[in-house]
C-alpha atoms as a PDB file:
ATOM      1  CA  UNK A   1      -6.416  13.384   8.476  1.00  0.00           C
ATOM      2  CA  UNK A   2      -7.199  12.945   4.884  1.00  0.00           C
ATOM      3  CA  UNK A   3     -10.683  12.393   3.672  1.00  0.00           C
ATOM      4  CA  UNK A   4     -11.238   9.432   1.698  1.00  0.00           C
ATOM      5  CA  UNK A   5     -13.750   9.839  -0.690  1.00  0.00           C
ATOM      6  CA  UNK A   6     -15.817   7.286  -3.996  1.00  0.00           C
ATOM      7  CA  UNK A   7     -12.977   8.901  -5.660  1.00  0.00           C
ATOM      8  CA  UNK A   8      -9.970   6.363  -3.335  1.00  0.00           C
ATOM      9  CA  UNK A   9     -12.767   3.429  -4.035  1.00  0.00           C
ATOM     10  CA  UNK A  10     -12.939   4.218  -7.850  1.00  0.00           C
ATOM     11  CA  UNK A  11      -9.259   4.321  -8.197  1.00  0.00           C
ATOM     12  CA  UNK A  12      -8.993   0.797  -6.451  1.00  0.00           C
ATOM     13  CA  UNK A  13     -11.394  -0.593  -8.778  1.00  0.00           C
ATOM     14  CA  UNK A  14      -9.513   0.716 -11.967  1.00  0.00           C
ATOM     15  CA  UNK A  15      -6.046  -0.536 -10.801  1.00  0.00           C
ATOM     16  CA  UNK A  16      -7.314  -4.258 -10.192  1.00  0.00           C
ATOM     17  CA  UNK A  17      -8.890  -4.135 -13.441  1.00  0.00           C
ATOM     18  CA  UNK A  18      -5.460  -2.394 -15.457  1.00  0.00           C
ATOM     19  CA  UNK A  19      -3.244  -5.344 -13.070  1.00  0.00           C
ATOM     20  CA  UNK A  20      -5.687  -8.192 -13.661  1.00  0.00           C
ATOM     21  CA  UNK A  21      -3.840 -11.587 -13.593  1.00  0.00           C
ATOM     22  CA  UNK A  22      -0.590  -9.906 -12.824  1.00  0.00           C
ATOM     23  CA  UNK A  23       1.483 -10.553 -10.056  1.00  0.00           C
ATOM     24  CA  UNK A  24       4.430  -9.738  -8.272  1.00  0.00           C
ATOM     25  CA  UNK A  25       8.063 -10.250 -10.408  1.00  0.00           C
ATOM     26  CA  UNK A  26       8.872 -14.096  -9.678  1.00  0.00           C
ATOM     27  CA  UNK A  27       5.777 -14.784  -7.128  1.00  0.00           C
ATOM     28  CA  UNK A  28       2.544 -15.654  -7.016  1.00  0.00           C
ATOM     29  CA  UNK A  29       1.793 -12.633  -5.370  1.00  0.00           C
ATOM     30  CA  UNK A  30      -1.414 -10.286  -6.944  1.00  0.00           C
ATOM     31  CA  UNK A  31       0.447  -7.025  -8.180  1.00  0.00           C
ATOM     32  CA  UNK A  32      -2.850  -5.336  -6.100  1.00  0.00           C
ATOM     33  CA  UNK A  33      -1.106  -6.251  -3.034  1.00  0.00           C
ATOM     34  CA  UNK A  34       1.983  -4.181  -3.914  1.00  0.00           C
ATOM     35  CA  UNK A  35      -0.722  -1.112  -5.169  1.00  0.00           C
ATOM     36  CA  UNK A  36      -2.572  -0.970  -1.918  1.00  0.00           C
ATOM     37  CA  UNK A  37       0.534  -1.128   0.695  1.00  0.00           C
ATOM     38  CA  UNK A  38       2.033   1.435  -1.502  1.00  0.00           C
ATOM     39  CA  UNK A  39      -1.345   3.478  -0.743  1.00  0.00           C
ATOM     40  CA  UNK A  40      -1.356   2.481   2.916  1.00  0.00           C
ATOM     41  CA  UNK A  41       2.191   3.930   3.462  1.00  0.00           C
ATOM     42  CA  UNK A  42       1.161   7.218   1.525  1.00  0.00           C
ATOM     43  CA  UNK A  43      -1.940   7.172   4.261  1.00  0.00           C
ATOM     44  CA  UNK A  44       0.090   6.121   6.669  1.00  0.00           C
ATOM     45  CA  UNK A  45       2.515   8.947   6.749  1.00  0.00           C
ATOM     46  CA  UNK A  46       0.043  11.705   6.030  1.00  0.00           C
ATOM     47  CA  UNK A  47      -0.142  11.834   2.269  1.00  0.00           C
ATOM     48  CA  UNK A  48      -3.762  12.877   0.544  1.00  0.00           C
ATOM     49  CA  UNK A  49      -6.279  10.988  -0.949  1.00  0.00           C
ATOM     50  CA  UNK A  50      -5.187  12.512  -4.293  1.00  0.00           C
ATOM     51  CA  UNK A  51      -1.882  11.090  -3.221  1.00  0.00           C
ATOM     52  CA  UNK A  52      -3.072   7.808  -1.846  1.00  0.00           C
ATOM     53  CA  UNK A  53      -5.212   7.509  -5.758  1.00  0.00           C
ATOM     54  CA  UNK A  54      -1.880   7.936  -7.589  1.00  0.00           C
ATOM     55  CA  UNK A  55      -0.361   5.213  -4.923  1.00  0.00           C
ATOM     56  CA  UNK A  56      -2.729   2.901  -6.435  1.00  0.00           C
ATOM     57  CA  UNK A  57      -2.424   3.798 -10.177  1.00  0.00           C
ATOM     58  CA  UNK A  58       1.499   4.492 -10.293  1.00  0.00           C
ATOM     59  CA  UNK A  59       2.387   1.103 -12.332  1.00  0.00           C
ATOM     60  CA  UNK A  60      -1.190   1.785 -14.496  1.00  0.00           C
ATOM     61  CA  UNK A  61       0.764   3.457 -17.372  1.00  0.00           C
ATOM     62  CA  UNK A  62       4.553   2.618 -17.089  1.00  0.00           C
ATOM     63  CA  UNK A  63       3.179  -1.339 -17.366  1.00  0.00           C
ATOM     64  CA  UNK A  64      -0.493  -0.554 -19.275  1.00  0.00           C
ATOM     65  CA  UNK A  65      -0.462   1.509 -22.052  1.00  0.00           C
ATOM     66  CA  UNK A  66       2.054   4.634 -21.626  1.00  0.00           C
ATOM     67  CA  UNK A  67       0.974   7.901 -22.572  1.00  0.00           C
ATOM     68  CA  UNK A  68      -3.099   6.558 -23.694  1.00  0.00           C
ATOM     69  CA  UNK A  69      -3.305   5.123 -20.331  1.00  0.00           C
ATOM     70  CA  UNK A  70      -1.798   8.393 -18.404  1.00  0.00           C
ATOM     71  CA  UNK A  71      -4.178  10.494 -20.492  1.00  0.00           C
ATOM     72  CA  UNK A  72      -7.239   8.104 -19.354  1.00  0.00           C
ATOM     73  CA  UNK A  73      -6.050   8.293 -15.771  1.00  0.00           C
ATOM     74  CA  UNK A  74      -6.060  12.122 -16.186  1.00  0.00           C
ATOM     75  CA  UNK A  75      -9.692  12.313 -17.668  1.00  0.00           C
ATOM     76  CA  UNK A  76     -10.931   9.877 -14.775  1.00  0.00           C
ATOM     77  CA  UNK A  77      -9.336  11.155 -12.092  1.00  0.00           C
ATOM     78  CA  UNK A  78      -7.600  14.628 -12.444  1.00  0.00           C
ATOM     79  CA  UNK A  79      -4.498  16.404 -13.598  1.00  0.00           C
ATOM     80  CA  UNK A  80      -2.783  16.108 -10.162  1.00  0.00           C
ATOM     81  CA  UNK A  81      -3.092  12.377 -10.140  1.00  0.00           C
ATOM     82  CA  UNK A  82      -1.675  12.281 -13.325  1.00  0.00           C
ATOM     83  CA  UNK A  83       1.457  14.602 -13.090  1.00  0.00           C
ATOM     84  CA  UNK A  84       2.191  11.905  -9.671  1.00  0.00           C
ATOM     85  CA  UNK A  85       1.727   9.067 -11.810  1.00  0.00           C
ATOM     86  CA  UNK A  86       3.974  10.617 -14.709  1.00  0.00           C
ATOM     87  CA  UNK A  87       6.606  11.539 -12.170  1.00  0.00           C
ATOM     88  CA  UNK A  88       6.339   7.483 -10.800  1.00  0.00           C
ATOM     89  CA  UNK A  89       6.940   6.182 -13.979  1.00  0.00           C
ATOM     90  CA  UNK A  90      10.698   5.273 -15.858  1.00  0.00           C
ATOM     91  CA  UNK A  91       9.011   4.319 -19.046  1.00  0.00           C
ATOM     92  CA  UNK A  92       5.162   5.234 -21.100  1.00  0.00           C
ATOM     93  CA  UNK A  93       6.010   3.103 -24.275  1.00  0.00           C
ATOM     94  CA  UNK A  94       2.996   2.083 -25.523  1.00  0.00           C
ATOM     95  CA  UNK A  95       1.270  -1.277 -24.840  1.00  0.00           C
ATOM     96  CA  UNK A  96       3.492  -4.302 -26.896  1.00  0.00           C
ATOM     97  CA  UNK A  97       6.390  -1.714 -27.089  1.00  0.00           C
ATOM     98  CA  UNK A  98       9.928  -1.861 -26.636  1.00  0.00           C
ATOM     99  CA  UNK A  99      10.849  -0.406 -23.179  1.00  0.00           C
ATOM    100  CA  UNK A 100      14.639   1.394 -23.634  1.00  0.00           C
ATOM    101  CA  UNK A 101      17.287  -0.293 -21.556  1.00  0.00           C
ATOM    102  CA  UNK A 102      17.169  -1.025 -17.940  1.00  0.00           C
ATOM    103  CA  UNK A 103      19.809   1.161 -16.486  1.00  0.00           C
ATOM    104  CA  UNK A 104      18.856   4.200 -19.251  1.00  0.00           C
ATOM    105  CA  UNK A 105      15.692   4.253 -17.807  1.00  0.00           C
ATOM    106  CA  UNK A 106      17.122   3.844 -13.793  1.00  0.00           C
ATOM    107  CA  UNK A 107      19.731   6.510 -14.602  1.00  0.00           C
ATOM    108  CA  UNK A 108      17.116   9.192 -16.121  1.00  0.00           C
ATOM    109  CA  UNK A 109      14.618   8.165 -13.141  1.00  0.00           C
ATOM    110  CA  UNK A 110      17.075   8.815 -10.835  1.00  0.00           C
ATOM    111  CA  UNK A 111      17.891  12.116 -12.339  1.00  0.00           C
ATOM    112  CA  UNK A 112      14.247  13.031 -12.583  1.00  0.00           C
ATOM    113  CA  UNK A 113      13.920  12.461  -8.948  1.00  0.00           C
ATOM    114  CA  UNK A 114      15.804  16.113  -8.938  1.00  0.00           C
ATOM    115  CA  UNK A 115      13.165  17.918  -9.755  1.00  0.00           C
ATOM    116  CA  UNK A 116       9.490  15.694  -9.645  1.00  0.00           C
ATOM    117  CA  UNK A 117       7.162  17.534  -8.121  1.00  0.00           C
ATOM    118  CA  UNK A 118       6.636  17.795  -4.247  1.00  0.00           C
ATOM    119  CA  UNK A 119       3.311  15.827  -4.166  1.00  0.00           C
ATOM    120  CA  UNK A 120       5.187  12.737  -5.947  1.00  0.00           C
ATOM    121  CA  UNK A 121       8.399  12.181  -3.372  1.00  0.00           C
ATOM    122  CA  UNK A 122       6.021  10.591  -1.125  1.00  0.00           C
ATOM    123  CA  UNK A 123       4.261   8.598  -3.485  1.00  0.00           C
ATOM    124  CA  UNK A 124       8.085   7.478  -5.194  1.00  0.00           C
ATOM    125  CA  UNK A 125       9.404   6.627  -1.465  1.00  0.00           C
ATOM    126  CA  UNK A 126       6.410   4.779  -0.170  1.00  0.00           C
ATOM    127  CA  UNK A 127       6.544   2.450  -3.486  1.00  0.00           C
ATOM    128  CA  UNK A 128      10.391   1.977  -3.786  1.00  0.00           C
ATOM    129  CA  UNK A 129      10.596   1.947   0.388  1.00  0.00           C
ATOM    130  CA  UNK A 130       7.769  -1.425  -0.151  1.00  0.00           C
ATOM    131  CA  UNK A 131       9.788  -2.705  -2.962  1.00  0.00           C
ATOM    132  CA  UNK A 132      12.636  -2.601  -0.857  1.00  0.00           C
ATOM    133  CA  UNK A 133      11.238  -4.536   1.837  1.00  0.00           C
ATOM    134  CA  UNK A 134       9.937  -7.561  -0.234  1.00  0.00           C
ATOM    135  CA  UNK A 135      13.158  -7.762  -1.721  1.00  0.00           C
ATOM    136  CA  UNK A 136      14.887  -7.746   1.602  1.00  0.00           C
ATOM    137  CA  UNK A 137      12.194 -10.801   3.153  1.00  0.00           C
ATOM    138  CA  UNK A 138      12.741 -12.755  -0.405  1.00  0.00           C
ATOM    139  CA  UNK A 139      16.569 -12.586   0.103  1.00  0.00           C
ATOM    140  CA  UNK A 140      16.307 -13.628   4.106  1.00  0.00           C
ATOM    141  CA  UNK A 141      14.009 -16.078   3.108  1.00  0.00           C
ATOM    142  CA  UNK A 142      15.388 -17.850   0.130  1.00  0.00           C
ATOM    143  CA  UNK A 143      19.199 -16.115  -0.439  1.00  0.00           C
ATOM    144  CA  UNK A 144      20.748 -13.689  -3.173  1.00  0.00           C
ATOM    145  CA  UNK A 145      19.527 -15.623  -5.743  1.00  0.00           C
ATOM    146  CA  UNK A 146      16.291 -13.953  -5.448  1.00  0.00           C
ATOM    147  CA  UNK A 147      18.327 -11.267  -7.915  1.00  0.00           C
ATOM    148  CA  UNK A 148      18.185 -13.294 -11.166  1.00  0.00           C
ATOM    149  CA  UNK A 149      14.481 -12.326 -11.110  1.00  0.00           C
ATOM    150  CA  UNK A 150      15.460  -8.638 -11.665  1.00  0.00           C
ATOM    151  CA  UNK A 151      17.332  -7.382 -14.953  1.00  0.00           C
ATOM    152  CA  UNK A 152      19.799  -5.222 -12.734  1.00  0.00           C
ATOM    153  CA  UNK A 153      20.544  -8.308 -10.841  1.00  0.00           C
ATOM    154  CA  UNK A 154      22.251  -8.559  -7.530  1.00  0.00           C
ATOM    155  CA  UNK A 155      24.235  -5.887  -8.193  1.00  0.00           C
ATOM    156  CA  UNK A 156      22.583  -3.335 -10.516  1.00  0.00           C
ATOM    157  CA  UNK A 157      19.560  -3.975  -8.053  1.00  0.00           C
ATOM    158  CA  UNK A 158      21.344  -2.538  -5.308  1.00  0.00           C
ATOM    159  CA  UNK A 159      23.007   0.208  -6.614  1.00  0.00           C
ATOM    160  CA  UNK A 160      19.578   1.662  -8.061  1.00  0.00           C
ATOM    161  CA  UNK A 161      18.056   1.200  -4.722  1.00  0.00           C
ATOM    162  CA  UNK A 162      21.504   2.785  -2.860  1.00  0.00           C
ATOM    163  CA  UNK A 163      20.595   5.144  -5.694  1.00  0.00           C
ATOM    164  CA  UNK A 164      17.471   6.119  -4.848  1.00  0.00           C
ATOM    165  CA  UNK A 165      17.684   6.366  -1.337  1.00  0.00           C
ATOM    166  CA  UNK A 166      20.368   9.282  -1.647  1.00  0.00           C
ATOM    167  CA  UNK A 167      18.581  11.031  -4.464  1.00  0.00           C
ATOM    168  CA  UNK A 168      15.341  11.282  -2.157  1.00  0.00           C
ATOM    169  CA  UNK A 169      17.601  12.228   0.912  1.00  0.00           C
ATOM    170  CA  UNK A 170      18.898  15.060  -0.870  1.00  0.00           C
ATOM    171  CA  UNK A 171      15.382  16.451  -2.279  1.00  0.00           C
ATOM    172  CA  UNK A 172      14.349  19.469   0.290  1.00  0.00           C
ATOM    173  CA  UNK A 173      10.794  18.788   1.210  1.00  0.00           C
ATOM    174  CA  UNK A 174      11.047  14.548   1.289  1.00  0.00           C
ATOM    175  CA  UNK A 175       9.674  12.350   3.863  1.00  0.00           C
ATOM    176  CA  UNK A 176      12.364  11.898   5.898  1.00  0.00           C
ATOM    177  CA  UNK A 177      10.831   8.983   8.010  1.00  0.00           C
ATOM    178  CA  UNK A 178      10.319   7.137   4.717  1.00  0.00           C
ATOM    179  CA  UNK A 179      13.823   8.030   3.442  1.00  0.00           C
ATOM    180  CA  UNK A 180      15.001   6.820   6.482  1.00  0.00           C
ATOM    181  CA  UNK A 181      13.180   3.766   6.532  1.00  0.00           C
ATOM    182  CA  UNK A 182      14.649   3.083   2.854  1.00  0.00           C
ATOM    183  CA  UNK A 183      18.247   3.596   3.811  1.00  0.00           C
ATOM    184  CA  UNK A 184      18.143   1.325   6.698  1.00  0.00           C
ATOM    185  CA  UNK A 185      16.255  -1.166   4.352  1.00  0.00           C
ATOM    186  CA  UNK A 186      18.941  -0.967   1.880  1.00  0.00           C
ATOM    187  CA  UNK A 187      21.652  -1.393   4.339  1.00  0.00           C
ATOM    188  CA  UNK A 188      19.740  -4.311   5.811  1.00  0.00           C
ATOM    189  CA  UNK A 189      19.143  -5.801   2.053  1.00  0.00           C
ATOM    190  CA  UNK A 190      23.162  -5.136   0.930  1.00  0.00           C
ATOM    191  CA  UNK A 191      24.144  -7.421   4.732  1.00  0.00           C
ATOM    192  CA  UNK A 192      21.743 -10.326   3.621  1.00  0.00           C
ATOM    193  CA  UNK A 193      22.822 -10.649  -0.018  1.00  0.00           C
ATOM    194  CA  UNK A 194      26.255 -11.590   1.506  1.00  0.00           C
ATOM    195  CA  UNK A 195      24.870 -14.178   2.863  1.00  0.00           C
ATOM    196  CA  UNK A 196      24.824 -17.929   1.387  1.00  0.00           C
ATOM    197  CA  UNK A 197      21.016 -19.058   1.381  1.00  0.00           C
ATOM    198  CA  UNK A 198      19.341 -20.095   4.477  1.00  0.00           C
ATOM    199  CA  UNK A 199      19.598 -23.714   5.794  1.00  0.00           C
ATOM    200  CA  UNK A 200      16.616 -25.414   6.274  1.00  0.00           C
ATOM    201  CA  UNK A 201      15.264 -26.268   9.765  1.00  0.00           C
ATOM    202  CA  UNK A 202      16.024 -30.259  10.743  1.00  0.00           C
END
């Protein structure tokens, strides 16, 4: 079992000051939310607390600040953290800066996932596996139009996330209950977009 030390707590305080006043793409959901269940899977499924820190700071510097904010995350919390949080992220243009196009940066994550290091497969299946899963209860809940929040769209959205559930499956070494978990989600999520949008209850 991992031992969670001021170092978890620390890390928790950053990332709700770095995501203050964002939340979720489309919702009124805190972004937080999406940090810690990425952290509790990573717990969840035996990760570390070095591990279960990056959980909480992977969106720090791909959505606050790039390469500045990576080399702040690296001075507060260590080089391991870091190289997790580097390996997380499809973009570190700087704050205000133009991020290069959406499927560019999919296309070079997904080719990245090839080679990231070990510690970061978790980290990268436990956030795309919850991603997955709000997607899937948005799209049950409220139908495929859920998509036009995303710049992939309906789509784009699920070929990334067919994508990236074959591209972990094939990486010796990845959690293969999590992979698992993500294919099943993105079969479930492909079934539902078919569908028209839900009738409400008389």
């Amino acid at each position: 079992m991992p031992r969670i030390t001021p170092r978890f707590t620390r890390a928790l305080a950053y990332a709700a000051r770095v995501h203050a006043g964002q939340t979720r793409k489309g919702k009124p959901t805190p972004y937080l939310a999406h940090l810690l269940a990425v952290a509790a899977l990573v717990l969840e499924h035996g990760g570390s607390e070095e591990q279960a820190v990056a959980a909480l700071l992977h969106d720090a510097a791909e959505d606050h600040g790039g390469l500045p904010r990576l080399r702040d995350i690296r001075r507060r919390f260590g080089r391991g953290v870091e190289r997790i949080v580097e390996s997380c992220s499809d973009s570190l243009a700087p704050a205000g800066g133009a991020k290069e196009d959406w499927r560019v940066r999919k296309e070079r994550y997904l080719r990245h996932l090839r080679s990231a290091p070990q510690a970061a497969l978790l980290v990268s299946a436990a956030d795309k596996l919850h991603n997955a899963r709000e997607i899937l209860a948005d799209v049950r809940a409220g139908g495929a139009h859920v998509f036009r929040r995303f710049r992939g769209g309906r789509e784009g959205t699920l070929w990334y996330y067919r994508a990236l559930a074959r591209a972990q499956g094939a990486r010796p070494g990845a959690h293969r209950p999590l992979v698992r978990d993500l294919h099943a989600t993105v079969l479930a999520l492909e079934r539902a977009s078919r569908m028209g949008r839900p009738r409400s209850a008389v």
